[in-house]
N, C-alpha and C. Protein backbone atom coordinates (compact mmCIF):
# COMPACT_ATOMS: atom_id res chain seq x y z
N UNK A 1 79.27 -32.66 24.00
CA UNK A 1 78.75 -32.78 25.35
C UNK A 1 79.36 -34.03 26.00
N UNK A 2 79.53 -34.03 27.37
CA UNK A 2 80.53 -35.06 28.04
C UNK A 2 79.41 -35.38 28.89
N UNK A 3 79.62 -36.74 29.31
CA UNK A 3 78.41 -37.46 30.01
C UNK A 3 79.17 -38.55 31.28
N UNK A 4 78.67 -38.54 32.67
CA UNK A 4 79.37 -39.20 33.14
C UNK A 4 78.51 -40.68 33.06
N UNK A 5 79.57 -41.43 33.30
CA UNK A 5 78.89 -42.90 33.26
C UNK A 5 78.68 -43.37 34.44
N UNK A 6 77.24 -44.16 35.31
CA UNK A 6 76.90 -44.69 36.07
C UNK A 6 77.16 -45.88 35.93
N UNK A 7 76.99 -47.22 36.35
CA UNK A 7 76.84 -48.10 36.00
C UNK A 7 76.28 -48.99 37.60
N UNK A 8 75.31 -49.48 37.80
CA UNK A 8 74.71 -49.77 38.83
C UNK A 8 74.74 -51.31 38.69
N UNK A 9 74.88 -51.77 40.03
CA UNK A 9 75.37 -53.71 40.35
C UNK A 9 75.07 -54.01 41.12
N UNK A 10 73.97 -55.06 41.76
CA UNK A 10 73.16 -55.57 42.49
C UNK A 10 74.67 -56.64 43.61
N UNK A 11 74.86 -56.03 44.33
CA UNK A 11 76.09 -57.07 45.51
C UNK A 11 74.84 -57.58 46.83
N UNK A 12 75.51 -58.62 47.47
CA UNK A 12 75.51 -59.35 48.30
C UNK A 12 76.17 -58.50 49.65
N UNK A 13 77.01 -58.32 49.54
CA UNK A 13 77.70 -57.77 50.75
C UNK A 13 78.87 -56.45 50.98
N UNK A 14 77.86 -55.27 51.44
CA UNK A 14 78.73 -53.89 50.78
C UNK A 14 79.85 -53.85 51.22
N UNK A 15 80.14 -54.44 53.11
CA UNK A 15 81.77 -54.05 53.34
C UNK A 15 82.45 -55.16 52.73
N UNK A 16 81.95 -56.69 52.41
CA UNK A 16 83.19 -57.19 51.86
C UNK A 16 83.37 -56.91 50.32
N UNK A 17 82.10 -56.20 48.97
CA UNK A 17 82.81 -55.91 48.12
C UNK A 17 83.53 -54.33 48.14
N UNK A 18 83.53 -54.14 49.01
CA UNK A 18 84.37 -52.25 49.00
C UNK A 18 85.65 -52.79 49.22
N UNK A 19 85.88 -54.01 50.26
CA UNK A 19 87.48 -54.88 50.80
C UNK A 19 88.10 -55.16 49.41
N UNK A 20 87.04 -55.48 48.76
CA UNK A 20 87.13 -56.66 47.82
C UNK A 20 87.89 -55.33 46.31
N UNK A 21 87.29 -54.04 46.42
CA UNK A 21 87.72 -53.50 44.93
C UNK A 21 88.70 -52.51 45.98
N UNK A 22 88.75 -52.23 46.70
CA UNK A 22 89.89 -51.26 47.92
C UNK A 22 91.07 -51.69 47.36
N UNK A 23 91.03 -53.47 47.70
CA UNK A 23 92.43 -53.76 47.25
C UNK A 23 92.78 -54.46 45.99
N UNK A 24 91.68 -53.89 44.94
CA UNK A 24 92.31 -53.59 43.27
C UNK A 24 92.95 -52.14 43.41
N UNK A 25 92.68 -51.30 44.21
CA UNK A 25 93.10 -50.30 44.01
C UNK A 25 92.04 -48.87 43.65
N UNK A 26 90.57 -49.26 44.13
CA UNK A 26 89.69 -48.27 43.67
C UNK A 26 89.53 -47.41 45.06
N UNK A 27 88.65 -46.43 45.13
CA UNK A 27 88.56 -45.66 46.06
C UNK A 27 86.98 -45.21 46.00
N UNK A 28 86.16 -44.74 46.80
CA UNK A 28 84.41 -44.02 47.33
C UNK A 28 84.22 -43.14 47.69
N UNK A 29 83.29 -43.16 46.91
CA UNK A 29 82.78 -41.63 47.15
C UNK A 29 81.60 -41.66 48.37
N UNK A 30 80.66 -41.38 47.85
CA UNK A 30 79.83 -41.62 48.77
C UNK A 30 79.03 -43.02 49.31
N UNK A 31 78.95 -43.29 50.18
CA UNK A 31 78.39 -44.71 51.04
C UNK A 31 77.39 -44.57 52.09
N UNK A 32 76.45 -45.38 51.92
CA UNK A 32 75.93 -45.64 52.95
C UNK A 32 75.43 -47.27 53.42
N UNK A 33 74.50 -47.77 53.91
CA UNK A 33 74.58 -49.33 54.64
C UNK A 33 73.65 -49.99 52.99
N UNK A 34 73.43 -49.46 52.10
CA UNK A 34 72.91 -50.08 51.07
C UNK A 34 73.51 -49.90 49.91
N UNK A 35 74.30 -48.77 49.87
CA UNK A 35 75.00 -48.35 48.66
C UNK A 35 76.59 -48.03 48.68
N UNK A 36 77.69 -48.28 47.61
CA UNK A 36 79.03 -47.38 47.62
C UNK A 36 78.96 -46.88 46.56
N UNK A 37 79.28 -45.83 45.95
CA UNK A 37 79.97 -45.30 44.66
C UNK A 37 81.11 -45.71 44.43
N UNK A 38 81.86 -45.94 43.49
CA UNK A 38 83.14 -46.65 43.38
C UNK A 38 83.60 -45.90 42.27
N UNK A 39 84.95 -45.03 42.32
CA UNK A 39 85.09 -44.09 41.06
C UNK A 39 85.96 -44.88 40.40
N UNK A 40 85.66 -45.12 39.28
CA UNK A 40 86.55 -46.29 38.14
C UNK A 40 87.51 -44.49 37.80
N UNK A 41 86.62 -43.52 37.21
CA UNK A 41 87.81 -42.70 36.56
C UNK A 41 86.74 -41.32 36.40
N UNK A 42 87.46 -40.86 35.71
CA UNK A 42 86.82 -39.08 36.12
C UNK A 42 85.75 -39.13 35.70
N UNK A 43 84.78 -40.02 34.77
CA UNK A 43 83.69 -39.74 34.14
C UNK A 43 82.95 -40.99 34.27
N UNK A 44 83.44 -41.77 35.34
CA UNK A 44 83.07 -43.40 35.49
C UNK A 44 83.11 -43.24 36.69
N UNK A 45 81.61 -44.50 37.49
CA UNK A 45 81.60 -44.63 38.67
C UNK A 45 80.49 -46.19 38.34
N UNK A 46 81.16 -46.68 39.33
CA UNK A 46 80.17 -48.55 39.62
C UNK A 46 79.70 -47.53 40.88
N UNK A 47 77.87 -48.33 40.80
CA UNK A 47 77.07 -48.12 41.97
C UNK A 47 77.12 -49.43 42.49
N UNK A 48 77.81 -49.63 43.56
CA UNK A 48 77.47 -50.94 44.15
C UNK A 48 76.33 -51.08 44.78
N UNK A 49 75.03 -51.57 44.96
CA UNK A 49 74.11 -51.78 45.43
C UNK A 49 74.05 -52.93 45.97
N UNK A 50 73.10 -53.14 47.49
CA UNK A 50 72.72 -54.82 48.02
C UNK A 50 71.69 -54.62 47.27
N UNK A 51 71.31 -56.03 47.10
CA UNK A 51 70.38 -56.14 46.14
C UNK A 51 68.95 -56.14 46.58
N UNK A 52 68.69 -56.10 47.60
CA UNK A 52 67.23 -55.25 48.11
C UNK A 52 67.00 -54.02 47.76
N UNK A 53 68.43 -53.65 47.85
CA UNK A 53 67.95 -51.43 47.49
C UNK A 53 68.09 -51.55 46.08
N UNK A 54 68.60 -52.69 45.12
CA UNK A 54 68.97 -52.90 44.20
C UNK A 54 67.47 -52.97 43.35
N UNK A 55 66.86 -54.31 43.70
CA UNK A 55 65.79 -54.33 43.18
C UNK A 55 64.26 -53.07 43.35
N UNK A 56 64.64 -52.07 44.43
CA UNK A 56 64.03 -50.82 44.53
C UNK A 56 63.69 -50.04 42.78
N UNK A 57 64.44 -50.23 41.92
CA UNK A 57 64.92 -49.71 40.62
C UNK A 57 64.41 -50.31 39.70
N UNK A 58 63.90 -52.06 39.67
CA UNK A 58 63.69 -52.73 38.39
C UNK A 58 62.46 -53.50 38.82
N UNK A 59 61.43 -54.09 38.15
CA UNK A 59 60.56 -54.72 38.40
C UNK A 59 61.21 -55.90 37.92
N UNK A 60 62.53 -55.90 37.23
CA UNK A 60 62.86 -57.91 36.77
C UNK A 60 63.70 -58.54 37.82
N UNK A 61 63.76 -59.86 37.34
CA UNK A 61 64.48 -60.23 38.27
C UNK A 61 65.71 -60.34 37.75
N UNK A 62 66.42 -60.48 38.83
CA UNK A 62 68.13 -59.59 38.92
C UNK A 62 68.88 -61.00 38.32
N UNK A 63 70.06 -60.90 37.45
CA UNK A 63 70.71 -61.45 36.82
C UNK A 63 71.38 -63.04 37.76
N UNK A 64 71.22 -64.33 37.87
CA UNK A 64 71.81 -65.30 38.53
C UNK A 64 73.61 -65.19 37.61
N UNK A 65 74.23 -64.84 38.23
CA UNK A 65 75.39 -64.67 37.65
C UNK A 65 76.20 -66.08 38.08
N UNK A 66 75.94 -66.92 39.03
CA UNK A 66 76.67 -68.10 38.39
C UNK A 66 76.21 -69.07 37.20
N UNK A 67 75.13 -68.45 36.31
CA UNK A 67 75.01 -69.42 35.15
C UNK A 67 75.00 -68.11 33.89
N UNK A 68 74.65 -66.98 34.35
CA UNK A 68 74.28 -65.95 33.26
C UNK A 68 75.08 -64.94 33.48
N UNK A 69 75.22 -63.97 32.37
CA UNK A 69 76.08 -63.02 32.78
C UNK A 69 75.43 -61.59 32.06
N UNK A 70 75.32 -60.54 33.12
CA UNK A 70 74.22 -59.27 32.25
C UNK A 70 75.02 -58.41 31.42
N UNK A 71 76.69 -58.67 31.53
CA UNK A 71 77.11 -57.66 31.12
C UNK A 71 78.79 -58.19 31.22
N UNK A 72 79.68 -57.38 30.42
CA UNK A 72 81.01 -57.41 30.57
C UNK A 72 81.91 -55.61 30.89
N UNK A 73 82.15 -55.49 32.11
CA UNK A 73 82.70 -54.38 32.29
C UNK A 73 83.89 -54.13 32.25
N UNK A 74 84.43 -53.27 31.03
CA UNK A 74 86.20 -53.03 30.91
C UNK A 74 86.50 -52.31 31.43
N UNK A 75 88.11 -52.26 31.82
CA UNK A 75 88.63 -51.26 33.03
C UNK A 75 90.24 -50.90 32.15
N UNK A 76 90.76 -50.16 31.63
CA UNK A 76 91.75 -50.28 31.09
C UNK A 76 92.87 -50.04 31.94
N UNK A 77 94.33 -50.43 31.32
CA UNK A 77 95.37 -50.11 32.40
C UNK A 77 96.22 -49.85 32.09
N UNK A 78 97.24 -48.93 32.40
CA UNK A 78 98.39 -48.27 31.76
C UNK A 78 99.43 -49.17 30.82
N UNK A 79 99.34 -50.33 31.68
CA UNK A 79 100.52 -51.35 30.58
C UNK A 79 99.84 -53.16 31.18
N UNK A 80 100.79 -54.38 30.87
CA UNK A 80 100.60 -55.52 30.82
C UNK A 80 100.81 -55.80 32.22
N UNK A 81 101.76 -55.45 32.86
CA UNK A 81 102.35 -55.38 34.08
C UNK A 81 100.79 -55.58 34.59
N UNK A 82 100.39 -54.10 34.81
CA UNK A 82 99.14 -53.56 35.47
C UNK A 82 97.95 -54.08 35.33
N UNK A 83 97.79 -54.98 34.52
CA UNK A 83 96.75 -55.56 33.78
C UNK A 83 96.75 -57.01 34.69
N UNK A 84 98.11 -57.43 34.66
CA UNK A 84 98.36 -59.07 35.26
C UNK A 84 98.21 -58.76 37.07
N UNK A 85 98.74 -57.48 37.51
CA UNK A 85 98.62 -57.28 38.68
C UNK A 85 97.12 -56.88 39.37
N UNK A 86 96.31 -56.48 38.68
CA UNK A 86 94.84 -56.22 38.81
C UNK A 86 94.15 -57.66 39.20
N UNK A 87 94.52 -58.44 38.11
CA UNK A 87 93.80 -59.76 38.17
C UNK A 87 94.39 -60.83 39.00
N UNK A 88 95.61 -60.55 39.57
CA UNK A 88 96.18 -61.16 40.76
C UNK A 88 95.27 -61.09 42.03
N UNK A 89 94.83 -59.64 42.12
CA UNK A 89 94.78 -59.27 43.52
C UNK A 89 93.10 -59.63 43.40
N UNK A 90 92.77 -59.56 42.11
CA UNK A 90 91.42 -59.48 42.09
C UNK A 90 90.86 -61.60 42.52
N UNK A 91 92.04 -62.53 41.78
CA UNK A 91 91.99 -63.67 42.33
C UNK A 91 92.29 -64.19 43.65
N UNK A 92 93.43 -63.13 44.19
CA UNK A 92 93.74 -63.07 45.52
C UNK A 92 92.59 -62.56 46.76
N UNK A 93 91.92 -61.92 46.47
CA UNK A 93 90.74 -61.53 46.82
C UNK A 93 88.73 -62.17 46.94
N UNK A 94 89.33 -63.60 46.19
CA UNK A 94 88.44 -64.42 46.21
C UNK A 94 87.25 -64.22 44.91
N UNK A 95 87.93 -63.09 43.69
CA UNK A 95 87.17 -63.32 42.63
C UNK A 95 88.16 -64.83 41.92
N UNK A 96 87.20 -64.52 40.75
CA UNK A 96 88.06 -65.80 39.89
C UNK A 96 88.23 -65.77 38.64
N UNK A 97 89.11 -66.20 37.90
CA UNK A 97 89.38 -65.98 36.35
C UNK A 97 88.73 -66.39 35.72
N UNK A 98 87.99 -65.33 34.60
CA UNK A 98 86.74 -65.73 33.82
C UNK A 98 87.36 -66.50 32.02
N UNK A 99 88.97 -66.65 32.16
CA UNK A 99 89.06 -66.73 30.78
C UNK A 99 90.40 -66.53 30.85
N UNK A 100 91.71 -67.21 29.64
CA UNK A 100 92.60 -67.43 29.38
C UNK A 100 93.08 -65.83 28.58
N UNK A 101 94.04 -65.24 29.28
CA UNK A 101 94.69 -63.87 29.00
C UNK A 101 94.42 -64.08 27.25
N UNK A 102 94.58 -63.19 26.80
CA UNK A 102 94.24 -62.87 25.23
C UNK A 102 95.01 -61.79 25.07
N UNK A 103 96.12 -62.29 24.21
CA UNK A 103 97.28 -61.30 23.76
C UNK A 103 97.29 -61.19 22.25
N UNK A 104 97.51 -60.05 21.94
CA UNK A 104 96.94 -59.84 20.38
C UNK A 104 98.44 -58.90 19.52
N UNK A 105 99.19 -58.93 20.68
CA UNK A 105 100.74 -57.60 20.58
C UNK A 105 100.00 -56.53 20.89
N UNK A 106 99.12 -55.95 20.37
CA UNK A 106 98.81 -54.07 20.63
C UNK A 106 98.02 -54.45 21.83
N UNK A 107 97.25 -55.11 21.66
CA UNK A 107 96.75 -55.01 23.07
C UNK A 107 96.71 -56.67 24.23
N UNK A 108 96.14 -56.71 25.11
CA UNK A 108 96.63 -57.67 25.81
C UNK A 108 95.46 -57.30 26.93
N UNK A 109 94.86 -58.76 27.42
CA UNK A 109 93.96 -58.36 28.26
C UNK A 109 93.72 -59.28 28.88
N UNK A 110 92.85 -59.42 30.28
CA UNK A 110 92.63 -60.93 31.01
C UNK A 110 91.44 -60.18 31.60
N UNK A 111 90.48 -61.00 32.47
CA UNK A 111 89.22 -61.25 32.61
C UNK A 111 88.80 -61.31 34.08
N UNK A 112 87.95 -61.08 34.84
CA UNK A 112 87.73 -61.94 35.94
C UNK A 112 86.17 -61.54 35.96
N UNK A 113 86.16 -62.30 37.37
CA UNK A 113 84.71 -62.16 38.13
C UNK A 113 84.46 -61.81 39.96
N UNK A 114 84.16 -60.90 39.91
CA UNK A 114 84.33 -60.23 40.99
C UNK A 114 83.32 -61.33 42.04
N UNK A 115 83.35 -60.94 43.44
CA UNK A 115 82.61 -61.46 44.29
C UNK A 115 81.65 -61.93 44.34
N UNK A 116 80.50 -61.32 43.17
CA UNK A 116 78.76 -61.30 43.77
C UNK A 116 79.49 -61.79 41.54
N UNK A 117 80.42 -62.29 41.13
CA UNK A 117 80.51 -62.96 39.87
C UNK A 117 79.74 -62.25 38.89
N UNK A 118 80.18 -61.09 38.60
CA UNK A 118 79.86 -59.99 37.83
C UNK A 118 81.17 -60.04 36.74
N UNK A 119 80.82 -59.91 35.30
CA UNK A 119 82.43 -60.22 34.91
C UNK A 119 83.74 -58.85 34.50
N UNK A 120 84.42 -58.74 34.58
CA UNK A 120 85.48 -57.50 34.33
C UNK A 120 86.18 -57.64 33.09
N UNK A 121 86.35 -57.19 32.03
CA UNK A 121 87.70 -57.33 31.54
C UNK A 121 88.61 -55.84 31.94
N UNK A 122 89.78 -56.89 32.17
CA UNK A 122 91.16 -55.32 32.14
C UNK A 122 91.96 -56.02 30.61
N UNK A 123 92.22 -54.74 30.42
CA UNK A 123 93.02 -54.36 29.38
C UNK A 123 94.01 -53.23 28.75
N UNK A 124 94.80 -53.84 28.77
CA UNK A 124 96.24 -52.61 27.81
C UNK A 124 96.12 -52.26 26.59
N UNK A 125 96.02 -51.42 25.81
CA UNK A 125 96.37 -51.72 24.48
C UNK A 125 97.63 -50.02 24.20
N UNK A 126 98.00 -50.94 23.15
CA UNK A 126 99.28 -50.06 23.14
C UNK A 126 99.03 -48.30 22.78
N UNK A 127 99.20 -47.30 22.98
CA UNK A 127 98.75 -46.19 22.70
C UNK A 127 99.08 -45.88 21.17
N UNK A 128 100.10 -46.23 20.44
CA UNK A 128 100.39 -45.89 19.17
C UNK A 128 99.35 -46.58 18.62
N UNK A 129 99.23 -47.85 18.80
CA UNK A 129 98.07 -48.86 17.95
C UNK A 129 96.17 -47.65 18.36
N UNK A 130 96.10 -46.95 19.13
CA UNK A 130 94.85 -46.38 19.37
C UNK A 130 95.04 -45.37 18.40
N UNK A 131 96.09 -44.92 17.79
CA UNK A 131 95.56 -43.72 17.06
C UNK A 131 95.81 -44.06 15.81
């Protein structure tokens, strides 16, 4: 059985993080003034939420992500190239680097923190080394 993955994220500000993952290269599905869908990949989607419609969902209180962190979300990428160019645009874009690239030969990966400082890893790893 195949299951798609949600993954729901309390943001600050929906049109500047849609600006903000547009130009990593993601694309939406559905939107409205509290919510975007954000399709990572055929069976993956980030719910971006403001965090009023956010906290609609949880009775706790929502993660302070400049001292704590609720989670680490990986995004993989075809090669190293793609991996270094993600986290360019993603620093160019006013996230920031959560951590010193980590190269291992098979795989290779770097880090950030998106807008509302949620953390990402991207990563390559070589396809022969996966099987």
């Amino acid at each position: 059985m195949s299951h798609k993955l949600f993954v729901s994220l309390p943001i600050k500000n929906l049109d500047r993080t849609m600006a903000f993952f547009t130009a990593l290269g993601f694309t939406f599905k559905f939107t409205d003034e509290k919510a975007a869908c954000m399709l990572i990949g055929e069976h993956a989607y980030a719910m971006l939420l403001v965090e009023p419609f956010f906290r609609t969902f949880t009775k706790k209180e929502l993660c302070d992500t400049a001292t704590h962190v609720e989670g680490a979300f990986g995004l993989s990428c075809e090669s190293r190239a793609e991996v270094d160019a993600m986290v360019a645009k993603a620093v160019a874009g006013g996230g920031k680097e959560a951590g010193p690239p980590q190269d291992h030969g098979f795989m290779y990966g770097r880090s950030f923190e998106d807008l509302d400082g949620h953390h990402w890893e991207v990563l390559w790893m070589d396809p022969k080394a996966a099987q």
